[in-house]
Every structure is written in C-alpha cells, then in structure tokens.
Protein backbone atom coordinates (compact mmCIF):
# COMPACT_ATOMS: atom_id res chain seq x y z
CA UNK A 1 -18.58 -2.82 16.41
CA UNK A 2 -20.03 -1.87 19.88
CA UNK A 3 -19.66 1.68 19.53
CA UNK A 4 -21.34 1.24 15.78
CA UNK A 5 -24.14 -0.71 17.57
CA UNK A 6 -24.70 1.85 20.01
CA UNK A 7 -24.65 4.55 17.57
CA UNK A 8 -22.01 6.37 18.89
CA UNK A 9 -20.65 7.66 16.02
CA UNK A 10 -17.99 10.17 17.92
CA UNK A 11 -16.07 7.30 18.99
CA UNK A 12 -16.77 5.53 16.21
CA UNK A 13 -14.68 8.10 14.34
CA UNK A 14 -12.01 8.14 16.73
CA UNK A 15 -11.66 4.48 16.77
CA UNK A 16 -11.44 4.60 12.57
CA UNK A 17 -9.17 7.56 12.73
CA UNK A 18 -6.74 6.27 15.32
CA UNK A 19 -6.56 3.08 13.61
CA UNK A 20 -5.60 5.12 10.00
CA UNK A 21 -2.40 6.68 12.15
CA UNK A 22 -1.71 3.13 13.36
CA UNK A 23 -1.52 1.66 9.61
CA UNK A 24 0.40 4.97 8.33
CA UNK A 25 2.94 4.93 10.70
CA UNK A 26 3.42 0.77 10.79
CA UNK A 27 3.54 1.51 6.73
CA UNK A 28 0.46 -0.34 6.03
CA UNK A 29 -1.00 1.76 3.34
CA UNK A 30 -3.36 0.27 2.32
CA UNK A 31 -5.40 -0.51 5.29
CA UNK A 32 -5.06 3.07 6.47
CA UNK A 33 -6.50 4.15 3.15
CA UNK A 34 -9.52 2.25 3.86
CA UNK A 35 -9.68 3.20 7.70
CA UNK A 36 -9.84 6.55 6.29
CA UNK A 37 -12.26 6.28 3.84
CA UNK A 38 -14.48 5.11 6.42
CA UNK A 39 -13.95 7.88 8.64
CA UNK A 40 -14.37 10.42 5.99
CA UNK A 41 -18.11 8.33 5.03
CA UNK A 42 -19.24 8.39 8.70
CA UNK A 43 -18.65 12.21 8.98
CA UNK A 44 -20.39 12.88 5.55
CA UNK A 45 -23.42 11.03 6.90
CA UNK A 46 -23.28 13.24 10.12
CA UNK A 47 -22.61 16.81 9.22
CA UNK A 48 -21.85 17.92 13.14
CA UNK A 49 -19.14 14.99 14.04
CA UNK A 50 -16.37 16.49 13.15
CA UNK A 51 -14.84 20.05 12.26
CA UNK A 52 -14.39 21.23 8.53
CA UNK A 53 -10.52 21.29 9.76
CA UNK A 54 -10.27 17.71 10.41
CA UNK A 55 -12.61 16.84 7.66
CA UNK A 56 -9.06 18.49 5.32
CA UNK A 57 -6.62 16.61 8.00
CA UNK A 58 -8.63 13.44 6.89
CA UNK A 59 -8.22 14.07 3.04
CA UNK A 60 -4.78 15.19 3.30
CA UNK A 61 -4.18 11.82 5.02
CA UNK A 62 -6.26 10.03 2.20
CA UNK A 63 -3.67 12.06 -0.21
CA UNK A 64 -0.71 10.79 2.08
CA UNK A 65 -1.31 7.14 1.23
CA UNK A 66 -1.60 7.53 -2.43
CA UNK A 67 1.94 9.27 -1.63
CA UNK A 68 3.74 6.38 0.07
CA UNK A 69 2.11 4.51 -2.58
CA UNK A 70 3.65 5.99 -5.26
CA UNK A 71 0.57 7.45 -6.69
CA UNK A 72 2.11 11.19 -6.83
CA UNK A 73 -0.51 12.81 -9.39
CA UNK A 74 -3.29 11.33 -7.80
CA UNK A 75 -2.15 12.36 -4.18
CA UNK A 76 -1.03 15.39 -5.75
CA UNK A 77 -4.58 16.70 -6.68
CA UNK A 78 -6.39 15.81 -3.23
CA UNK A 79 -3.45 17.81 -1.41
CA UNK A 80 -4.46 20.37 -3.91
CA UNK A 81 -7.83 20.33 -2.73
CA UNK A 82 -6.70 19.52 0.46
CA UNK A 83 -5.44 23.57 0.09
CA UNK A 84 -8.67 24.91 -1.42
CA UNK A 85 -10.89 23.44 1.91
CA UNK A 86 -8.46 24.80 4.31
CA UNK A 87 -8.17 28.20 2.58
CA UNK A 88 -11.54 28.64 3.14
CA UNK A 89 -12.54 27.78 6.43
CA UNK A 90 -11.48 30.00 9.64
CA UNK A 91 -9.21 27.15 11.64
CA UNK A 92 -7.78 25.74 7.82
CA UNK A 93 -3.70 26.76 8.95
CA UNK A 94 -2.88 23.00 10.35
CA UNK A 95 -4.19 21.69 7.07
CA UNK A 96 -2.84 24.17 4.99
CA UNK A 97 0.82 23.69 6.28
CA UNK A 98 0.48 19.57 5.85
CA UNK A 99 -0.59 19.61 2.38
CA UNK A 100 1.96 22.08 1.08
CA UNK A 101 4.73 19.66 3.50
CA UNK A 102 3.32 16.96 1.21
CA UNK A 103 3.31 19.04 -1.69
CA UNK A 104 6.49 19.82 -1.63
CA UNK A 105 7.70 16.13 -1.18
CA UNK A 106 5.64 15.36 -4.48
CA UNK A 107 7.74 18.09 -6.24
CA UNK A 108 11.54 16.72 -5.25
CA UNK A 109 10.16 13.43 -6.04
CA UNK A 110 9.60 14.53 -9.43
CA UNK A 111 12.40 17.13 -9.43
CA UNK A 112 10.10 20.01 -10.14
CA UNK A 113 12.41 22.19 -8.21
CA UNK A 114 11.25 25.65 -9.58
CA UNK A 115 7.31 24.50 -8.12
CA UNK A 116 8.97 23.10 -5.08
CA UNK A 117 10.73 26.46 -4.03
CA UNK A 118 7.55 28.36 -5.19
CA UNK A 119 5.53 26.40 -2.65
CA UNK A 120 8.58 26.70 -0.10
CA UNK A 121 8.19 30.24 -0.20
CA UNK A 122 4.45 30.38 0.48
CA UNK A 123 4.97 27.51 3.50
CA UNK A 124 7.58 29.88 5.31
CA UNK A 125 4.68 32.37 5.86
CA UNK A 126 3.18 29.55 8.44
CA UNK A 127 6.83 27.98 10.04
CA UNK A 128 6.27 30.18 12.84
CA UNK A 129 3.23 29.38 13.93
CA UNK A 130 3.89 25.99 13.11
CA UNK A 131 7.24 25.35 14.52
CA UNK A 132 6.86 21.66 16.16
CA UNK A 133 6.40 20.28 12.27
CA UNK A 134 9.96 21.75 11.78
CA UNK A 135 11.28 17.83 10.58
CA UNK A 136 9.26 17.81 8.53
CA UNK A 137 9.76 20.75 6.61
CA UNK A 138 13.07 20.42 6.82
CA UNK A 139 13.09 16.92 5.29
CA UNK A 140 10.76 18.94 2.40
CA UNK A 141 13.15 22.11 1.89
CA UNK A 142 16.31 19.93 2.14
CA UNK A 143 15.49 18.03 -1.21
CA UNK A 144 14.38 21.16 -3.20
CA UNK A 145 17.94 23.15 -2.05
CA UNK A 146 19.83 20.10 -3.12
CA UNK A 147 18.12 19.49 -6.29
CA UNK A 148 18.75 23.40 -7.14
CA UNK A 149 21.74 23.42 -6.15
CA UNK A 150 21.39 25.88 -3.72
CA UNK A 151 23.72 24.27 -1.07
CA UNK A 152 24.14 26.95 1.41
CA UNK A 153 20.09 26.93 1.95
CA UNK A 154 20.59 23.26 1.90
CA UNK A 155 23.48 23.39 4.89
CA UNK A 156 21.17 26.19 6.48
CA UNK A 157 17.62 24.14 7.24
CA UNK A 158 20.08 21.31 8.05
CA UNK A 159 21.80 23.24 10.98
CA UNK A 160 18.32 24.37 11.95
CA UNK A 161 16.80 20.94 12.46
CA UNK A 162 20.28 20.09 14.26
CA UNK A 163 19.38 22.96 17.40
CA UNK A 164 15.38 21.90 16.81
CA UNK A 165 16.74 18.22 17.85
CA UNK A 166 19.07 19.34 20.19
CA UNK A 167 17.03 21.32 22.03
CA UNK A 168 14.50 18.55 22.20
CA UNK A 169 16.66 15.38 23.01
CA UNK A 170 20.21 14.46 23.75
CA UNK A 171 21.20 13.07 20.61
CA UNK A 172 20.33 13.70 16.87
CA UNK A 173 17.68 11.47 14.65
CA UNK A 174 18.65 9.36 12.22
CA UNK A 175 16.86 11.75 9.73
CA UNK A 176 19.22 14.18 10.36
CA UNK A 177 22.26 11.97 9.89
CA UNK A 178 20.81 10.59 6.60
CA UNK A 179 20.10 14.23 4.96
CA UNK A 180 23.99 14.43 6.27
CA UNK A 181 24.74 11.63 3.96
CA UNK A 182 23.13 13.34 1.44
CA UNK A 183 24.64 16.92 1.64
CA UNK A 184 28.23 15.54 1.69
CA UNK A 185 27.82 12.82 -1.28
CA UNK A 186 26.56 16.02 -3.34
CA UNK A 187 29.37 18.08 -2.40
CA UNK A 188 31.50 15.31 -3.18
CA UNK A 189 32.58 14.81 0.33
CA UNK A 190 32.98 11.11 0.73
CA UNK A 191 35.00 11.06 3.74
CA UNK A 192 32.93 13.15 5.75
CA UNK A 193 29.77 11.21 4.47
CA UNK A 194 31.46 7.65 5.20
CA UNK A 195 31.68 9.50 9.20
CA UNK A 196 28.07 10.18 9.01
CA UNK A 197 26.61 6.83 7.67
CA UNK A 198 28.62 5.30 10.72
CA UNK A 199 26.91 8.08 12.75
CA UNK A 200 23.60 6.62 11.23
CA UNK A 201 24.15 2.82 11.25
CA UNK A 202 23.48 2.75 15.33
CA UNK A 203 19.81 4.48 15.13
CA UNK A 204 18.76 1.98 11.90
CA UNK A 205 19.41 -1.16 13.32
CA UNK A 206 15.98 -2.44 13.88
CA UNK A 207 14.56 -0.71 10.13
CA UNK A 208 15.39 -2.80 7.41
CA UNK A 209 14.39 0.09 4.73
CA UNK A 210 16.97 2.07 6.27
CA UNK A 211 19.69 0.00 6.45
CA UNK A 212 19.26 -0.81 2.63
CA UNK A 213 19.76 3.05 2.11
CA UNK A 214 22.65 3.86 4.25
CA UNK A 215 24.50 0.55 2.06
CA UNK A 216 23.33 2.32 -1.19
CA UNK A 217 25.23 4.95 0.35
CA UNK A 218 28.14 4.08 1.64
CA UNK A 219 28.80 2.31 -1.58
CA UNK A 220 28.50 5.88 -3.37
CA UNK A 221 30.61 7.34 -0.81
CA UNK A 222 33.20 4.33 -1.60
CA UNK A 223 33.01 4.86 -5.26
CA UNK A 224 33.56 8.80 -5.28
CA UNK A 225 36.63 7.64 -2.94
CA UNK A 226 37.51 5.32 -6.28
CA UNK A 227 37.79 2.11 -3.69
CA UNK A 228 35.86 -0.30 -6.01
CA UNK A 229 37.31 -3.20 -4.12
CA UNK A 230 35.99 -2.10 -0.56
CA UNK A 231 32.20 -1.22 -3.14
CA UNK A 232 32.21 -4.41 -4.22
CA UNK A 233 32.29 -5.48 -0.63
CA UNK A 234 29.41 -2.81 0.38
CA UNK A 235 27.80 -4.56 -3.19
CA UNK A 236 27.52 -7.68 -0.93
CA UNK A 237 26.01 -6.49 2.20
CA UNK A 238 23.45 -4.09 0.03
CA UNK A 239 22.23 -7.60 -1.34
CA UNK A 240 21.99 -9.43 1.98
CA UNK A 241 20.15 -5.88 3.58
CA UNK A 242 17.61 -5.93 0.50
CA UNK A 243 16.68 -9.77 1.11
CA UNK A 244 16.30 -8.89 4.77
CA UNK A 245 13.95 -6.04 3.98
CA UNK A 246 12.18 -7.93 0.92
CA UNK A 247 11.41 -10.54 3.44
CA UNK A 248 10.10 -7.75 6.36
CA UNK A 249 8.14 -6.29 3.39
CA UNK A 250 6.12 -9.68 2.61
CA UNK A 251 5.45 -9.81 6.45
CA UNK A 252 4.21 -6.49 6.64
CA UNK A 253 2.11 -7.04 3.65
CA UNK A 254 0.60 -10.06 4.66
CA UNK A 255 -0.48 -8.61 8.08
CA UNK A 256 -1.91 -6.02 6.11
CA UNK A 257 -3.90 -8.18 4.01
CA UNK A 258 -5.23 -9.53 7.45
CA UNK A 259 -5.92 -6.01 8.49
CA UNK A 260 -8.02 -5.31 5.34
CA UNK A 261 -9.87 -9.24 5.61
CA UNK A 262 -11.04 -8.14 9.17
CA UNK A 263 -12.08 -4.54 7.83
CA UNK A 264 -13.85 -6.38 5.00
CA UNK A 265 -15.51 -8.79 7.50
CA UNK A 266 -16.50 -5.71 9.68
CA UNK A 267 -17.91 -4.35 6.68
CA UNK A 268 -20.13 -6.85 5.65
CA UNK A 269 -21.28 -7.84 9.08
CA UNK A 270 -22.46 -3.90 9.55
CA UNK A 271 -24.24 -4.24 6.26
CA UNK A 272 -26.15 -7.39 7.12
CA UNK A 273 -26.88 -5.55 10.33
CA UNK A 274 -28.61 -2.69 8.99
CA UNK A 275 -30.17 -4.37 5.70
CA UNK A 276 -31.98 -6.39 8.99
CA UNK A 277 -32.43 -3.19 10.66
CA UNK A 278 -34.40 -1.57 7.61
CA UNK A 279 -36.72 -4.73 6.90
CA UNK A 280 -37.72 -4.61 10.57
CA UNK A 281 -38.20 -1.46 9.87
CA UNK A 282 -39.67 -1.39 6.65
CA UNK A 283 -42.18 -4.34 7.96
CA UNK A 284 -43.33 -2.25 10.86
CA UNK A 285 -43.92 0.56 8.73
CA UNK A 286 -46.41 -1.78 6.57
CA UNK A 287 -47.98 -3.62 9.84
CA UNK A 288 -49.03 -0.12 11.42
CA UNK A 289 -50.16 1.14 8.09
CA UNK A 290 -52.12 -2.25 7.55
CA UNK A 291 -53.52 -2.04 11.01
CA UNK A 292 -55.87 0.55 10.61
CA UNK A 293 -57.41 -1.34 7.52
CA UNK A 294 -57.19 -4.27 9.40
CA UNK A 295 -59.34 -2.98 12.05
CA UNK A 296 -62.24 -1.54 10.21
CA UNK A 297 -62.19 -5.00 8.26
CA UNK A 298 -61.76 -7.14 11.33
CA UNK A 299 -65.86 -7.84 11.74
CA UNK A 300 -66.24 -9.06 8.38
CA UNK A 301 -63.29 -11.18 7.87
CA UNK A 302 -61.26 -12.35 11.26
CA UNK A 303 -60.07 -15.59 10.47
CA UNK A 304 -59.40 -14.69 6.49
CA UNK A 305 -57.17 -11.69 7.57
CA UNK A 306 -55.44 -13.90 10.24
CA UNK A 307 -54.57 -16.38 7.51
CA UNK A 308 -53.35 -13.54 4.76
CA UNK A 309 -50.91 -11.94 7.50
CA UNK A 310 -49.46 -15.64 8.18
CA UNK A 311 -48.80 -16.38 4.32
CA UNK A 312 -47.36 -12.95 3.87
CA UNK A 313 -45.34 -12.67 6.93
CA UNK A 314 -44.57 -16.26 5.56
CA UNK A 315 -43.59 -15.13 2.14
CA UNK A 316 -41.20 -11.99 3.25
CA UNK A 317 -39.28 -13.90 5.09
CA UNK A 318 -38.85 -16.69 2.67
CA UNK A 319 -38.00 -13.59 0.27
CA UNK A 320 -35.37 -11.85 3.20
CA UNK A 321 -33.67 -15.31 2.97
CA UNK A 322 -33.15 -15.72 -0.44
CA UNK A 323 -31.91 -11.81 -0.95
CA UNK A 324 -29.29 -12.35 2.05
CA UNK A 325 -28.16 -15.68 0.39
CA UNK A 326 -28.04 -13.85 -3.13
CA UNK A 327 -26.38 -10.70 -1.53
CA UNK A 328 -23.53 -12.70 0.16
CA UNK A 329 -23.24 -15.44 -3.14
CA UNK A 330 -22.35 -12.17 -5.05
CA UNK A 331 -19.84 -10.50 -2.34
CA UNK A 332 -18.24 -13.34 -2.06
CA UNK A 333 -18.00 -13.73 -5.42
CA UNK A 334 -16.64 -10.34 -5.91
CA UNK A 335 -14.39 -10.82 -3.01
CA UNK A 336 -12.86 -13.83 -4.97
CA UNK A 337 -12.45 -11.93 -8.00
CA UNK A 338 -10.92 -9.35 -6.57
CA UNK A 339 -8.08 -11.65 -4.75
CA UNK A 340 -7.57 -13.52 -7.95
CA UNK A 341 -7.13 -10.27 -10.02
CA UNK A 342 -4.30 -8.95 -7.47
CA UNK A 343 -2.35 -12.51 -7.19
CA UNK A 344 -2.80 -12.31 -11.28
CA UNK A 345 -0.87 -8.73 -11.24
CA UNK A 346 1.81 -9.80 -8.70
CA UNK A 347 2.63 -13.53 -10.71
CA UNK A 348 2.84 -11.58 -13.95
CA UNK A 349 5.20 -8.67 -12.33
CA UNK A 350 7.45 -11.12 -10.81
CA UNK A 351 10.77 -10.49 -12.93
CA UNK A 352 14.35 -11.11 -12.27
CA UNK A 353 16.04 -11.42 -8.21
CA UNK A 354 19.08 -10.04 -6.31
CA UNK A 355 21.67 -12.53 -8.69
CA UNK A 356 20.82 -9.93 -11.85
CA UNK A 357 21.89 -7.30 -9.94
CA UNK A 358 25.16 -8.59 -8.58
CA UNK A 359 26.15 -9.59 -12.08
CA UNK A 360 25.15 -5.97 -14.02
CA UNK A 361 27.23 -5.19 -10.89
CA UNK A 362 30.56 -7.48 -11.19
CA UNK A 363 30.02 -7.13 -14.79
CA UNK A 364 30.52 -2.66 -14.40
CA UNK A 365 33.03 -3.27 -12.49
CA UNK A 366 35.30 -5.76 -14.73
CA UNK A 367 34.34 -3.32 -17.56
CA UNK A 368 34.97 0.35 -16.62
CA UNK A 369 37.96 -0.76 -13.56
CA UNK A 370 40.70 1.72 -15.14
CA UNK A 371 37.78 4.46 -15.50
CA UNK A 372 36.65 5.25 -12.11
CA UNK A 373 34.27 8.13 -12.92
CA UNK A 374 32.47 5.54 -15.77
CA UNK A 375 32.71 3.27 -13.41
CA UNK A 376 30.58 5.19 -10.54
CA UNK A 377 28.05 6.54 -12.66
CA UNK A 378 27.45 2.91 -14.30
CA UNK A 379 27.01 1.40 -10.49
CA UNK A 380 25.01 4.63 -9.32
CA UNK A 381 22.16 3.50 -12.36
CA UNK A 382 22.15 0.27 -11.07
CA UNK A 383 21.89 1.03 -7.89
CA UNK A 384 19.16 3.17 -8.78
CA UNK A 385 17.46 1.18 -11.17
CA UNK A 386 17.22 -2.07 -8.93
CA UNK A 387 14.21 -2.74 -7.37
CA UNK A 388 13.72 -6.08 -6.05
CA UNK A 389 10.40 -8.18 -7.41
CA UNK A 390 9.97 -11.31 -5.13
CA UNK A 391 8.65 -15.07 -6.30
CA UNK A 392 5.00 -15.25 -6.51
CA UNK A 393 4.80 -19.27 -5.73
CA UNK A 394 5.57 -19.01 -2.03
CA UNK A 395 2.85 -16.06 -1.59
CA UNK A 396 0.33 -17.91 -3.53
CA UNK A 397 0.74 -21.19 -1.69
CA UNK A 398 0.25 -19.25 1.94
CA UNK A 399 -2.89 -17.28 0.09
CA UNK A 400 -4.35 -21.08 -1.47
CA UNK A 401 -2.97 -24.02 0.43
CA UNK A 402 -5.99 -26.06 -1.17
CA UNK A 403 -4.90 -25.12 -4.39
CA UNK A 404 -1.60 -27.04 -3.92
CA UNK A 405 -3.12 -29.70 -1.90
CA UNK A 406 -4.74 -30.89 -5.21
CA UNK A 407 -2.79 -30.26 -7.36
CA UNK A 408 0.04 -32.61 -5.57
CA UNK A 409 -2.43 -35.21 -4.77
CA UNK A 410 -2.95 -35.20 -8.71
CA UNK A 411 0.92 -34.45 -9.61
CA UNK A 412 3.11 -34.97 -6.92
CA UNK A 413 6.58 -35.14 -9.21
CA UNK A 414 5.77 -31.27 -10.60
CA UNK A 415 8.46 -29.04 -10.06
CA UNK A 416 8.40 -25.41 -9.22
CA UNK A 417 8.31 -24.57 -12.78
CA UNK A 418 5.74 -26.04 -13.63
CA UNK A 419 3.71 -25.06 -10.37
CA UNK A 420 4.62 -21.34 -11.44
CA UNK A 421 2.77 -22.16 -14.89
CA UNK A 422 0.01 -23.61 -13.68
CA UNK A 423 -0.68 -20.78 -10.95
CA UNK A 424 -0.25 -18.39 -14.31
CA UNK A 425 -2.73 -20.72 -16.05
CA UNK A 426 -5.25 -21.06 -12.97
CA UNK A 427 -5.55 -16.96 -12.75
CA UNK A 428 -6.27 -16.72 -16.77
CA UNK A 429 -2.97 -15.42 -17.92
CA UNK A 430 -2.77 -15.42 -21.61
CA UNK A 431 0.03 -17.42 -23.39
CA UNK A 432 1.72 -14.32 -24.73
CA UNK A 433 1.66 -12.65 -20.95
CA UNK A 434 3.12 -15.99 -20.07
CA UNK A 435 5.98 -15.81 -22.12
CA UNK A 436 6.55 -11.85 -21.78
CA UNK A 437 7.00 -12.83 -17.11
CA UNK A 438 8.83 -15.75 -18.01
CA UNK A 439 11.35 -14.69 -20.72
CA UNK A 440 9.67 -17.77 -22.97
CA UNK A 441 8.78 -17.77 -26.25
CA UNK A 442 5.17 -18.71 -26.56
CA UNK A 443 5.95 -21.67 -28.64
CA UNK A 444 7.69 -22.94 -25.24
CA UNK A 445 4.89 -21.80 -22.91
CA UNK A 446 2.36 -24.46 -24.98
CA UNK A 447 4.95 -26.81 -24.97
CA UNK A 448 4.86 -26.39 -20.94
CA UNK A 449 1.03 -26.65 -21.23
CA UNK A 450 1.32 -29.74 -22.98
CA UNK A 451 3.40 -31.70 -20.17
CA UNK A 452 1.78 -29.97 -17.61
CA UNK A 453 -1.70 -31.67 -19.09
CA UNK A 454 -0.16 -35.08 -19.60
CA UNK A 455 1.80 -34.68 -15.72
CA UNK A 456 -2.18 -33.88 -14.62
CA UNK A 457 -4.06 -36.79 -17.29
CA UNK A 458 -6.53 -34.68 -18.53
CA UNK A 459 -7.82 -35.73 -21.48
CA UNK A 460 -8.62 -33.86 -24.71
CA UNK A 461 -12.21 -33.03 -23.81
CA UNK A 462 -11.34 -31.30 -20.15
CA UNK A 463 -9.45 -27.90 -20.98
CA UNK A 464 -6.20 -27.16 -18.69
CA UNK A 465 -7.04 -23.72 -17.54
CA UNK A 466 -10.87 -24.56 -16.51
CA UNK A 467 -9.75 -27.84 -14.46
CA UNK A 468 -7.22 -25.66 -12.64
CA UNK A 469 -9.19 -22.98 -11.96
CA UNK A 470 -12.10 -25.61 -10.75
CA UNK A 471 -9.30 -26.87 -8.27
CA UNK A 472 -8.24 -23.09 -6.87
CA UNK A 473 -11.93 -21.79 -6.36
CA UNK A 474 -12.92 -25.25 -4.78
C-alpha cells in the first residue's frame, strides 16, 4: 500500500510478483493467481515496467496455477501463447523453455505421449543453455519415456539428474528417489522399489502429500510381491497419511482464504482511494474552469455566486456519499454472494470418507485372495480412484459462527444431520441436489424439512429456506 501510494509502481510489481512465488511454492493457488493477475494489470497500465520477457514469465505463471489446479486445457492454451510471445521477442528463450517444461507435464498428465515426445524433442534444442532447470525437465521427460515405454530413455534422464544432484549436494532429492519408485514398479521390480521408498521416507517426513504417495506405493510394490497381508497393513497407514494430509490441506486452504480476504481488502481500499483521487480531481477541473466565469461575473453577482458554490459544493458531496455507500452496499453484496456460491459447491461435493475406501479395499481383498494379479489390479483402481472429499459442517461453522449461534439458540437438540440440511437449505440447494449429496430420496429430504421446521417452530406462513438464510446473512 505505501509503495502504491507513492506511485512506485517498480516495486509495486516486485512486491505482487514476489508474493505470486510465495503462494506457488506454499501451494496456495489461488492467491498466487490473483497476485499475478495484478502484476500482469499494473504492467499493462505502464508499458515500460517491465520487459516483454517477464511479461511471458508472468503468463506462464498465470498458466502454472490453472495447472496445479487441475485446469489442464485452460493452462494448456496460455502456455501455448505463453510460446507465441516468447518466439517473438529477442530475450523469449527463458520463457520458451518453461512453457514447453509445463507443456510437457500437461501431456503425461493426459497421456498424450506421441505430443509429449514431439515437444521433448523441440525442448532439447534449449537444455544446454538452460542446464540449471535440468529437474525439471527431467521430472517432464521421465513421465513421457515411461508412458511410451521407452525405458532405457527413462533410466537415461534418471542417471542424468542423479550426477546433476550429485554434483550439486551430498545427497539425492526426494524427487529423484520417487521417479526411482516409479521406474522399478514399471519394470516390475518390487524389491528394488520397496529399497527406494525407504530411501525416500527420510526426505518426506515433514510433506504430508508425499508421504500419502510413497504409501500408495509401497502398497503396489507389496502387491506385485503378492504379500496382501503386509498391503493390507500399508492399506492402514495410507488411510491414517490421507487424514493427516486432508487435515494440512483444510489449513492451507483456510490461510489461503485469508490471503485472498486481505488481497480483496487491499483491493477495495485502493479503489476507494483513487475513486477519491478522481473527484478531487474531477472537482478541481470544474472549479478552475468555473473560475474564469466566475470572475468576469463577480461585479454583478458576489454574494449570489458565493451562495451557488456553497449549495453545489454542498450537493456533490452529499452525492460522493451516497455513490461510496451504494458502491460498497453492492461489493459487499457481491462479496457475499460469491462466498455463499463456493460453500454451496463444496456442501453439495461432499461425498463419501476414508471408511468407503477401506471397505472397497477389505472387500478386493476377501474377493480376488487366491488371484493375486486380479487382486492388484482391483486395489491399484482403488487406489487410484480414491480421492478424499472432507465434511462441509466443520468448514462452514469456522466460515459462519453466527449462523450456528442462532440456529442453537433456536434448536439446541439438532443433530449434525440435521445442521448439514439446514446449511444445504440456507445456501438454496434444491431438494433433488439434496438428495443426489446425501444418497436420500427426495421424499426423505422433505420429510427432513418437515422436522427440521417443527425442531425451529416456524409456522406455515414463514418459509424454511428464507428464515435460514435471514439467520446466515444476519
């Protein structure tokens, strides 16, 4: 804010863009995305800030959040452009090499191995120049050469990145080891992969993410083995690693959702600052225009004049107060609409827990135990399959303690059922999306409507979903 306030829009930049690496590499998408957005609108408004090569390191970095979000035909197409911008500027290699890194990662993700290796090949024609990103290309080639097949290539960039290291440090990264894991499971090598997960489990001990992984794969390893006693055991610990990381994953997301409340708050306090910038402006404009008029009338009409400017200066500002109180009702309202709409989405998507798993799990097991080979590829889909969708109640109460305050004060016997229908009901969820996130049938969902109204003593004439939502914008 000081640098904005002094117009000092260098450091401004560097403040924004330094705080966009900060959120990318504490995983905090989100709020980088809108760091960088803001970067990439201060240097459109000031053509000379920065160069037209980190104006492309700025939109491959837009493209890298959409990434790590998931988002791989939208991040796709800016690293795309990303390509076009660098190829034709002078200084557009360092660009050029991230977005086809990137590139390249969108590919194995989708195993499009034949674009992949096509976009390898053009890549190796900057490696040399580039050699300190050598991780990271490795980490790119590695998945193509294993999804082709090609395991020699695959070994190859692996024993590369093992001298890069070397020569850099005493001791290998856990990257390494985990692309280790990888090679030997495909080979079907579980021995030697079991040795490097242990290799592994010492540098992942503070990263929850990882530690879920190297479970996943020492269970694999266990399985090609045919030990499903010791991967039933593994089966355990992957559960207890996922809750630890599903509960380091709501941290992280409510700091980020702090991050992005600040940023917001920034936001609008710049915007209030320069709509009162421009009507200072605007009214000196009008005063020094007026004052030449002003002057030739001043000997007919002093004390009329005097009295106009009083009304109007009078009137504007009675005006610039009700536009500011307008402006921030309708933010505000926006800004509540917004929240609402994204706690709707994540109480809807909330689906079945860790307990699903472990019985698909015991059930494969007791099922396909004298087939070993059905056996693995039945765990490997779960395994692969399972993604982990947290309770929306706790969440909701941090986001709306109010909420729950009034509710209890009007139904203190309601049980968490009942609070989950009512949040559903307060956000404007439908009866038939209600019973589709619950595994209902509707006919039970206004059946729970029913109790929940007689639990709250409405009466006939005051609707259920407008009295709660009165109580969670209140």
């Amino acid at each position: 804010m000081f640098f904005d306030q002094a117009e000092d829009q260098r450091r401004l930049y560097l403040v924004y863009s330094n705080l966009s690496m900060v959120y990318l590499y504490s995983k905090k998408y989100e709020a980088a995305y809108q760091y960088l957005l803001l970067s990439q609108q201060l240097a459109g408004k000031t053509e000379t800030l920065i160069s037209e090569q980190e104006k492309a390191v700025v939109l491959n970095n837009i493209g890298l959040t959409y990434l790590r979000r998931d988002m791989y035909q939208v991040a796709d197409s800016i690293f795309t452009e990303v390509r076009e911008k660098a190829s034709a500027i002078e200084d557009g290699a360092y660009p050029m090499v991230l977005s086809l890194i990137n590139q390249i990662e969108v590919a194995g993700l989708q195993e499009d191995w034949e674009r992949g290796e096509a976009l390898l090949e053009e890549l190796d024609l900057y490696m040399e120049e580039f050699n300190y990103l050598l991780p990271a290309y490795t980490e790119a080639a590695f998945r193509i050469y294993l999804g082709k097949q090609q395991y020699a290539r695959a070994e190859y960039v692996l024993d590369s990145l093992r001298r890069y290291e070397l020569n850099k440090r005493t001791s290998l990264s856990y990257d390494f080891y985990f692309m280790k894991i990888e090679y030997h499971l495909a080979l079907n090598q579980p021995d030697q992969a079991l040795a490097a997960i242990d290799l592994a489990e010492g540098l992942a001990r503070e990263d929850a993410q990882s530690r879920v992984a190297l479970s996943e794969s020492r269970v694999k390893a266990l399985l090609l083995k045919g030990d499903a006693g010791l991967a039933s055991i593994e089966m355990r610990e992957l559960g207890r690693r996922h809750n630890a990381f599903r509960h380091l994953s709501k941290q992280l997301r409510v700091e980020e959702m702090a991050a992005i409340y600040e940023l917001e708050t920034f936001k609008n306090q710049r915007d209030q600052a320069e709509r009162v910038a421009q009507a200072a402006e605007l009214r000196a404009t009008l005063l020094e225009r007026n004052r030449l008029y002003l002057g030739a009338a001043l000997l007919f009409a002093i004390a009329a004049l005097i009295t106009l400017g009083m009304l109007l200066r009078s009137n504007q500002k009675r005006m610039a107060e009700a536009r500011a109180k307008a402006q921030a009702a309708r933010k505000h309202s926006e800004q509540l609409d917004k929240q609402l709409k994204v706690q709707r989405q994540n109480a809807l998507q909330s689906g079945i827990g860790a307990a699903q798993l472990k019985n698909n799990a015991m059930d494969a097991i007791e099922r396909y135990e004298s087939n070993p080979s059905l056996l693995k590829r039945k765990l490997s889909v779960l395994i692969h399959d399972y993604t982990e969708k947290t309770d929306f109640v706790e969440p909701f109460l941090l986001s709306y303690p109010g909420f729950f305050k009034s509710l209890s004060e009007k139904a203190p016997d309601l049980t968490k059922t009942q609070q989950r229908y009512a949040i559903l009901i307060a956000l404007g969820a439908s009866t038939m999306e209600i019973a589709s996130t619950q595994g209902v049938s509707e006919k039970a969902v206004n059946m729970a409507r029913y109790r929940l109204k007689n639990k709250l003593e409405l009466d006939n004439e005051l609707g259920l979903e407008p009295y709660l939502r009165h109580l969670l914008l209140e």
